[in-house]
Protein backbone atom coordinates (compact mmCIF):
# COMPACT_ATOMS: atom_id res chain seq x y z
CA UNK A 1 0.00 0.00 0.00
CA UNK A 2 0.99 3.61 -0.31
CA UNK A 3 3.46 5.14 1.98
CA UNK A 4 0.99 8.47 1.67
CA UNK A 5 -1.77 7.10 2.31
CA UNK A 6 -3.89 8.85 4.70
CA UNK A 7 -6.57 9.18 7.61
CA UNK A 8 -8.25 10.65 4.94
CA UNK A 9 -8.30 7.24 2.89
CA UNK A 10 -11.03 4.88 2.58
CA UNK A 11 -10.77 1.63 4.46
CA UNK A 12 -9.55 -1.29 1.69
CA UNK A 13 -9.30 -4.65 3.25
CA UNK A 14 -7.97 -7.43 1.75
CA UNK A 15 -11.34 -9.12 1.21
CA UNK A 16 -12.59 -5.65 -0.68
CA UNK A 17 -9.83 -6.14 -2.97
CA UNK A 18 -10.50 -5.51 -7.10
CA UNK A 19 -8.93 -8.75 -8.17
CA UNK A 20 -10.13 -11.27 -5.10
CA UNK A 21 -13.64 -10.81 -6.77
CA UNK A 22 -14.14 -11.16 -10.64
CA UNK A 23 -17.93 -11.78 -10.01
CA UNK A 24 -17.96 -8.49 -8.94
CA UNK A 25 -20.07 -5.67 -10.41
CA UNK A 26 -17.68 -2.87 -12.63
CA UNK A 27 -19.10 -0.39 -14.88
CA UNK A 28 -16.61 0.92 -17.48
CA UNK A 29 -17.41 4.09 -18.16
CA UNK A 30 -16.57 5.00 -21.88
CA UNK A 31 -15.85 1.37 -22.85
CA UNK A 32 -16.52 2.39 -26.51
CA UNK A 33 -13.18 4.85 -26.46
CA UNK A 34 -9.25 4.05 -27.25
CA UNK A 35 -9.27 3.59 -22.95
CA UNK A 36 -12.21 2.07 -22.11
CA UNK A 37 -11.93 -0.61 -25.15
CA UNK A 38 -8.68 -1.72 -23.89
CA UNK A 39 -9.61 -1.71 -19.95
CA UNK A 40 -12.83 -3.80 -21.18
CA UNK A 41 -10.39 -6.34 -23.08
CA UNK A 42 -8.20 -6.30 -19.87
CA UNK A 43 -10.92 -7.02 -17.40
CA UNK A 44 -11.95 -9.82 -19.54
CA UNK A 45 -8.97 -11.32 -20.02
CA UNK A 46 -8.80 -11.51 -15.76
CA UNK A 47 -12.05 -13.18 -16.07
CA UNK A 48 -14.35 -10.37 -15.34
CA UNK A 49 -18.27 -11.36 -15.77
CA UNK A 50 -20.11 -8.52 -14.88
CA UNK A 51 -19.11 -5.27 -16.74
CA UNK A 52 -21.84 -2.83 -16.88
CA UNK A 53 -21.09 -0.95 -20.31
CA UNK A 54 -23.66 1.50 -21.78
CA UNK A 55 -23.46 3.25 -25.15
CA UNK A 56 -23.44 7.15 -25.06
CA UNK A 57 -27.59 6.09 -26.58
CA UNK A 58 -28.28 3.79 -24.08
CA UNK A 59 -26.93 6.51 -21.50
CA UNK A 60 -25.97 9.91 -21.58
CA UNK A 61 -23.87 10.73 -18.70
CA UNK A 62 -24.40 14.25 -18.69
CA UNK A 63 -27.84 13.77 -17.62
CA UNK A 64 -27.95 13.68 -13.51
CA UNK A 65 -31.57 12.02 -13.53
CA UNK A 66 -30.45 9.68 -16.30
CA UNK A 67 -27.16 8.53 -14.27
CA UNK A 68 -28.92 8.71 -10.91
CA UNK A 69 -31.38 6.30 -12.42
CA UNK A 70 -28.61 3.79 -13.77
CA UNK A 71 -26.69 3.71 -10.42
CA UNK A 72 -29.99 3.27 -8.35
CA UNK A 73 -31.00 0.19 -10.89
CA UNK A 74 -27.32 -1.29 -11.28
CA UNK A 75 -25.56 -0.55 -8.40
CA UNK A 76 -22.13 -1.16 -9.49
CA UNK A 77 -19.20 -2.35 -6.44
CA UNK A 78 -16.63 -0.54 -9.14
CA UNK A 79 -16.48 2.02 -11.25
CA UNK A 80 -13.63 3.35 -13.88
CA UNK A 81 -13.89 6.86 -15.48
CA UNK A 82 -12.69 6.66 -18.99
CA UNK A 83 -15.13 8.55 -20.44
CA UNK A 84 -15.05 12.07 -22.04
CA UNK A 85 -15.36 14.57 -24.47
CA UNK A 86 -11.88 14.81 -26.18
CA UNK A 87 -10.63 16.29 -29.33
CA UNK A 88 -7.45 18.09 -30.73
CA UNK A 89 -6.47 21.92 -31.14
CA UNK A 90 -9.06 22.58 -33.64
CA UNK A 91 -11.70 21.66 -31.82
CA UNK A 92 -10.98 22.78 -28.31
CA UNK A 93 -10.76 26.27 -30.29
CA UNK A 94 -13.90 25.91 -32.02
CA UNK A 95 -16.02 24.29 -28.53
CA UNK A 96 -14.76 25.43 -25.83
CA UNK A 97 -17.99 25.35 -23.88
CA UNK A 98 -18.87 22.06 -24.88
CA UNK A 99 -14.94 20.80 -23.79
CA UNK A 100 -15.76 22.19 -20.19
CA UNK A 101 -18.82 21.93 -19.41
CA UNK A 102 -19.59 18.16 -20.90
CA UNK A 103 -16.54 16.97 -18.95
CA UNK A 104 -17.55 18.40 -15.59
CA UNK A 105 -20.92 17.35 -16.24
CA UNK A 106 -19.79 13.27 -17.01
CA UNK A 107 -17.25 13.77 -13.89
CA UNK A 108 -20.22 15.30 -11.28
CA UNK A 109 -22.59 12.87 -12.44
CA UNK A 110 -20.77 9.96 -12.06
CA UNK A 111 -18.40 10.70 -9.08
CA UNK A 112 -21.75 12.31 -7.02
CA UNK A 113 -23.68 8.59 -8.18
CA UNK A 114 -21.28 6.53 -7.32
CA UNK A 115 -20.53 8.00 -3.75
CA UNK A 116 -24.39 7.87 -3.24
CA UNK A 117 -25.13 4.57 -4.73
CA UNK A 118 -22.42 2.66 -2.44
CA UNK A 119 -19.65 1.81 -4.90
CA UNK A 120 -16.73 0.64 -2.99
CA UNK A 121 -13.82 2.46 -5.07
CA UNK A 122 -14.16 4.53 -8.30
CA UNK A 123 -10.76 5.36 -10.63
CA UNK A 124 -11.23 8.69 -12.51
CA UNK A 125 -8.69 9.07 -15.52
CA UNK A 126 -7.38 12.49 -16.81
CA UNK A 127 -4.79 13.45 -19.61
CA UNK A 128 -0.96 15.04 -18.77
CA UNK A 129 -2.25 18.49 -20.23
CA UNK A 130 -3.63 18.88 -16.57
CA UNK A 131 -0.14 20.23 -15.80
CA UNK A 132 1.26 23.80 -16.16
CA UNK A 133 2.81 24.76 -20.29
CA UNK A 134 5.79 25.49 -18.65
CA UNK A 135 6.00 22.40 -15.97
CA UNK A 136 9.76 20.80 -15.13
CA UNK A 137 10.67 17.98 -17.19
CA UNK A 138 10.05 14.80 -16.65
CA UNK A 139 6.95 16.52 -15.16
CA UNK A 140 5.71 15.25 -11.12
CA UNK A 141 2.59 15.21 -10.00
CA UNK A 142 3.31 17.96 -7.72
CA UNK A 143 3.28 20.27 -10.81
CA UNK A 144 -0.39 20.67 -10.42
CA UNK A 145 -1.60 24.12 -10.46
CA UNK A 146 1.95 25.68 -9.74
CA UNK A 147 1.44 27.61 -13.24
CA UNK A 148 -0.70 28.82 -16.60
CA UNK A 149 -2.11 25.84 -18.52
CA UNK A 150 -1.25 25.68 -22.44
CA UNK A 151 -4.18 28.14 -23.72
CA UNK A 152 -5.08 25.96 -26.70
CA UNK A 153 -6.14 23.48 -24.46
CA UNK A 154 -7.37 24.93 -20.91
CA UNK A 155 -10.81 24.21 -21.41
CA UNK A 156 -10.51 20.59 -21.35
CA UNK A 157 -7.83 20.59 -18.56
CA UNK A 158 -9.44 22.91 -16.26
CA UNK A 159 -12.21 20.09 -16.32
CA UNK A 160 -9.97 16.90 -15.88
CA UNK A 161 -8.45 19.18 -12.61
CA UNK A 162 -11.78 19.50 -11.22
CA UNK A 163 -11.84 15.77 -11.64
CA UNK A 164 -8.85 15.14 -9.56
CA UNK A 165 -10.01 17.57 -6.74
CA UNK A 166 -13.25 16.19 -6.97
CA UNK A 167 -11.84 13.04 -5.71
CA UNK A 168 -9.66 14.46 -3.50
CA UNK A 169 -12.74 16.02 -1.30
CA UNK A 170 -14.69 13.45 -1.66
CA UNK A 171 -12.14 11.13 -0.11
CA UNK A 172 -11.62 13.87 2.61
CA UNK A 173 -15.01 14.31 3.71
CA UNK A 174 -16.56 11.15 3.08
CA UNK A 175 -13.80 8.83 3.89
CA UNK A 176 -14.68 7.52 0.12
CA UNK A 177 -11.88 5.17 -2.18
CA UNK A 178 -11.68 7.51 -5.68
CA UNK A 179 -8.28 7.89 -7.14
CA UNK A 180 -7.21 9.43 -10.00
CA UNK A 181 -4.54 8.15 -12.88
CA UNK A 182 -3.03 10.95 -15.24
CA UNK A 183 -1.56 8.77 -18.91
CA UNK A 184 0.65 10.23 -20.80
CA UNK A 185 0.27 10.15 -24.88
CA UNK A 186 -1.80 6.88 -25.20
CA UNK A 187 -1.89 4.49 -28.79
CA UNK A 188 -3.04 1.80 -29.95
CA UNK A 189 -6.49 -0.33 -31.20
CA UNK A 190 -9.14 2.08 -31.52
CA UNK A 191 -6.67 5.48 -32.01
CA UNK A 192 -8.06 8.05 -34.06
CA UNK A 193 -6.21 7.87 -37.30
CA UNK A 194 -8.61 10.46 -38.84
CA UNK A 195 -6.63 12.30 -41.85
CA UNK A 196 -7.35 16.04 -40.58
CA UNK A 197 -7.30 15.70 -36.38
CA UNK A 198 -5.53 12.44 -35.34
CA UNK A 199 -2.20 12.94 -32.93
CA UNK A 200 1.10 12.39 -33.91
CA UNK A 201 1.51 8.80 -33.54
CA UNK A 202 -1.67 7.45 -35.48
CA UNK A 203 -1.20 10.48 -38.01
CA UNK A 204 2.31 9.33 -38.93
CA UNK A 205 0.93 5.17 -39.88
CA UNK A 206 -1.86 6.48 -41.57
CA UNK A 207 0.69 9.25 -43.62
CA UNK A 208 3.28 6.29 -44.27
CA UNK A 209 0.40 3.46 -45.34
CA UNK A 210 -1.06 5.83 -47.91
CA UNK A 211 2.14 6.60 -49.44
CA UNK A 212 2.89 3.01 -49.62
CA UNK A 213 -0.40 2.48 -51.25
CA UNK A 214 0.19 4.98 -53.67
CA UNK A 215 3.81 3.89 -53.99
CA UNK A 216 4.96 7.99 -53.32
CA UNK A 217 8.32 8.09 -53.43
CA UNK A 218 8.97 10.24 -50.27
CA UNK A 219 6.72 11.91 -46.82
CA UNK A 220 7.68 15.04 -45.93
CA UNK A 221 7.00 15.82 -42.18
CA UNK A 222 6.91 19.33 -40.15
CA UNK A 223 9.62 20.21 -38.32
CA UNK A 224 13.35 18.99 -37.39
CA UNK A 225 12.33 15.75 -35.82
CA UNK A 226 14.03 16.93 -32.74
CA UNK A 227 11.28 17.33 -30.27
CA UNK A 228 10.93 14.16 -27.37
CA UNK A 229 7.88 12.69 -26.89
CA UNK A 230 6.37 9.42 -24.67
CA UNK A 231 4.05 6.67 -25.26
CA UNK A 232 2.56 4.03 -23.70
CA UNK A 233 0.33 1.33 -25.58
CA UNK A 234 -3.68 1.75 -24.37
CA UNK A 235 -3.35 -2.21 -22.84
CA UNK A 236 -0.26 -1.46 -20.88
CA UNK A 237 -2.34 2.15 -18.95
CA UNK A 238 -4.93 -0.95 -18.70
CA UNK A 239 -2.93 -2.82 -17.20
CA UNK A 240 -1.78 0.12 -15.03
CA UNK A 241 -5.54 0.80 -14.51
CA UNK A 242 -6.19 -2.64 -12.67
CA UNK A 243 -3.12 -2.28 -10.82
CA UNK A 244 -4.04 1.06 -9.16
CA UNK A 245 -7.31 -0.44 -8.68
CA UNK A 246 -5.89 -2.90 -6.92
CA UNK A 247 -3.25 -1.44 -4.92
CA UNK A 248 -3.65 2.45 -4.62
CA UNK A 249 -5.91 4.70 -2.50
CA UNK A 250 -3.93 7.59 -1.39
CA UNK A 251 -4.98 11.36 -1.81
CA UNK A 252 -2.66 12.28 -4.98
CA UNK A 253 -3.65 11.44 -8.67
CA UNK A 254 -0.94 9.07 -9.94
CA UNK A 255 1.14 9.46 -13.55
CA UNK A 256 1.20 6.36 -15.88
CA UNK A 257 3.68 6.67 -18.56
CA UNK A 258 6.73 4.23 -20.01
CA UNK A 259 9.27 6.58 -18.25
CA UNK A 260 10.61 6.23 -21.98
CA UNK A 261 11.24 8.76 -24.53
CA UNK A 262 11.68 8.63 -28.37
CA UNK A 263 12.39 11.55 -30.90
CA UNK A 264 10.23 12.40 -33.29
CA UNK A 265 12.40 11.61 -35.92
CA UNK A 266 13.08 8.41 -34.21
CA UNK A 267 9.14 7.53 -34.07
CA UNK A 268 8.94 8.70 -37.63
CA UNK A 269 11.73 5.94 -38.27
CA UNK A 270 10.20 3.36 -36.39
CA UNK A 271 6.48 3.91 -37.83
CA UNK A 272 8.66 3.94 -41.69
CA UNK A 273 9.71 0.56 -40.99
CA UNK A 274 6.72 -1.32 -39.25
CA UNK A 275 4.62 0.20 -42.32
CA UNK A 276 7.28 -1.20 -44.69
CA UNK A 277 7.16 2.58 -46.36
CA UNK A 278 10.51 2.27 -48.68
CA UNK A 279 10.51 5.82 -49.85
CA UNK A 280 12.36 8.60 -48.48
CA UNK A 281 11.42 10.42 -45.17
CA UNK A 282 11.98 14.44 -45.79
CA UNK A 283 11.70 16.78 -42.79
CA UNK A 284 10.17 20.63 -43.24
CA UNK A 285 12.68 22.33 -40.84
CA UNK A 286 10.81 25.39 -42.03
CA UNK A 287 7.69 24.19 -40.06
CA UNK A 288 7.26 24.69 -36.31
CA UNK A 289 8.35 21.53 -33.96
CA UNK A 290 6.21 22.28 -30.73
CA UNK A 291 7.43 21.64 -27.44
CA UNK A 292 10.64 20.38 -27.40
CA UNK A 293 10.16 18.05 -24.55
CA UNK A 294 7.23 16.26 -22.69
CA UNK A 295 7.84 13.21 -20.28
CA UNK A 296 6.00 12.25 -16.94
CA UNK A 297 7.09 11.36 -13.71
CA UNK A 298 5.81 8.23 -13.40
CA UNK A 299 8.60 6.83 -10.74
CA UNK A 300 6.04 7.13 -8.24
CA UNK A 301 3.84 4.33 -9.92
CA UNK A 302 7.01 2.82 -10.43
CA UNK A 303 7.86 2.85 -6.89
CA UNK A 304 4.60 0.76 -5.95
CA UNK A 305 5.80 -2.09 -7.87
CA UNK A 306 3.94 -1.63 -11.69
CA UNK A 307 6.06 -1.60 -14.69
CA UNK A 308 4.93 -1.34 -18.51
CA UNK A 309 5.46 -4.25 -20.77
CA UNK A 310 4.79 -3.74 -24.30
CA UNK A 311 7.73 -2.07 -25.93
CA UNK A 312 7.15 0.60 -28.64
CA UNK A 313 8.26 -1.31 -31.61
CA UNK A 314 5.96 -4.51 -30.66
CA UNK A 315 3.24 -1.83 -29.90
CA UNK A 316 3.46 -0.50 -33.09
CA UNK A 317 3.42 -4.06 -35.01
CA UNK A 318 0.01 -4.51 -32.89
CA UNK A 319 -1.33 -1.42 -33.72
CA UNK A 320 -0.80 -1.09 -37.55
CA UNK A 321 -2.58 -4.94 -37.61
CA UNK A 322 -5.67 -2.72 -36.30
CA UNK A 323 -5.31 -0.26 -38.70
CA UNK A 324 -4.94 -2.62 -41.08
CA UNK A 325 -8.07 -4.75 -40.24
CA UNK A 326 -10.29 -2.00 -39.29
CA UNK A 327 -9.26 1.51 -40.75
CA UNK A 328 -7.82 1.44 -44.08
CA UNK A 329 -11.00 1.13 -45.85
């Protein structure tokens, strides 16, 4: 358990442990996203055989009767937050009312419910733009609020802070197990590859297939290659999920990330070769490169004994199959 853990945490006994009871009642919020899916797969994998997943039709979860309702009928033991309204630059520019307030209206909902309706511990999962533009490198947890939030942005992040804090007070005054992971850049089955909004990762296969299709003889991509980025595959922060589940109820939210970083021009590289792209790869130097570095702190997580497994070549191989299967058409 947690050296930090406090008075303020929520009693967890062995026998309320998450994995001594795969009959037990979990409702995956989100299940349909590039999160959920993968904690879905994981749970079943462990032999799960209750999961309570709803499409966004068969429940909205910005509507408090509508949620109240669903908690009252199913009454879920566990509950994990992976749903949310997300989207890139673009649209956080062009919605930034719907980017706050559907977030804090999915988070109140369901954090409010669960409390009420009895569920034993609840995991609510953010994004790393929670932390400050300017935060130290590799960034701690204890970079929270200590600075201005990238503008582009802030509307989504102000939300996922709430979140945490929402947890945080609701563990404080009602002695109630809710935690709170923070993943870094996530890929894998179910990424959006779209052509005009997709990150870096997914936009990079999808550049490097189509090229290959057409048999293009080079890709030219923005910038110098220098910038440093990390990943971690969506079934390894699964993987993470269930072990914080398991093992963590202290106060602080908790960074999952590889602890590993990669150059651009080295993911570009990597990408080239798993898509068997045999052209040239041409960099724009006189395009901008973004932030030149972004890593969490993930030692804490680290620390408590959880380590990530899938590497990011072998990631990649698994994730251009999916692309492959189910996006290229």
């Amino acid at each position: 358990m947690n050296s930090q853990t406090s008075a303020n945490d929520a009693d967890t006994t062995s026998s309320d442990s998450f994995l001594s009871d795969k009959s037990a009642k979990v409702f995956v919020a989100g299940h349909r996203g590039l999160v959920g899916s993968a904690i879905v797969r994981k749970l079943q994998a462990l032999g799960y055989t209750d999961l309570v997943l709803r499409t966004h039709a068969e429940l909205d979860l910005t509507r408090q009767s509508e949620v109240d309702s669903f908690f009252a009928a199913e009454r879920p033991r566990f509950v994990i937050l992976a749903a949310a309204k997300v989207g890139g630059i673009h649209a956080n520019n062009t919605y930034p009312a719907d980017f706050i307030a559907v977030n804090l209206q999915i988070q109140t909902n369901v954090i409010d419910a669960s409390h009420r309706h009895g569920v034993r511990k609840l995991l609510f999962l953010g994004s790393s733009c929670i932390y400050p533009k300017f935060a130290p490198q590799p960034i701690p947890e204890n970079a929270l609020l200590t600075g201005p939030l990238e503008p582009t942005n802030e509307w989504y992040a102000v939300a996922k802070i709430a979140g945490i804090k929402m947890c945080q007070a609701y563990r404080i005054q009602h002695c109630w197990d809710a935690v709170s992971g923070m993943p870094t850049n996530l890929y894998g089955p179910n990424d959006n590859f779209h052509p005009e909004n997709s990150h870096v990762l997914p936009a990079l296969m999808r550049r490097f297939h189509e090229a290959k299709v057409r048999g293009s003889k080079e890709v030219v991509v923005w910038g110098t290659g220098s910038p440093l980025r990390e990943f971690l595959h969506v079934d390894d922060l699964a993987d993470g999920v269930v072990f914080l589940m398991e093992n963590y109820s202290g106060l602080e939210h908790v960074n999952v990330g590889s602890g590993k970083e990669v150059t651009i021009k080295e993911l570009a590289e990597l990408v080239k070769e798993v898509v068997g792209f045999e052209g040239e790869l041409v960099w724009d130097s006189s395009k901008p490169d973004g932030t030149p570095r972004k890593l969490m702190d993930s030692s804490k997580l680290l620390g408590l004994g959880w380590s990530p497994k899938i590497s990011l070549k072998d990631g990649l191989v698994d994730t251009y199959k999916w692309y492959l299967e189910y996006v290229k058409q």
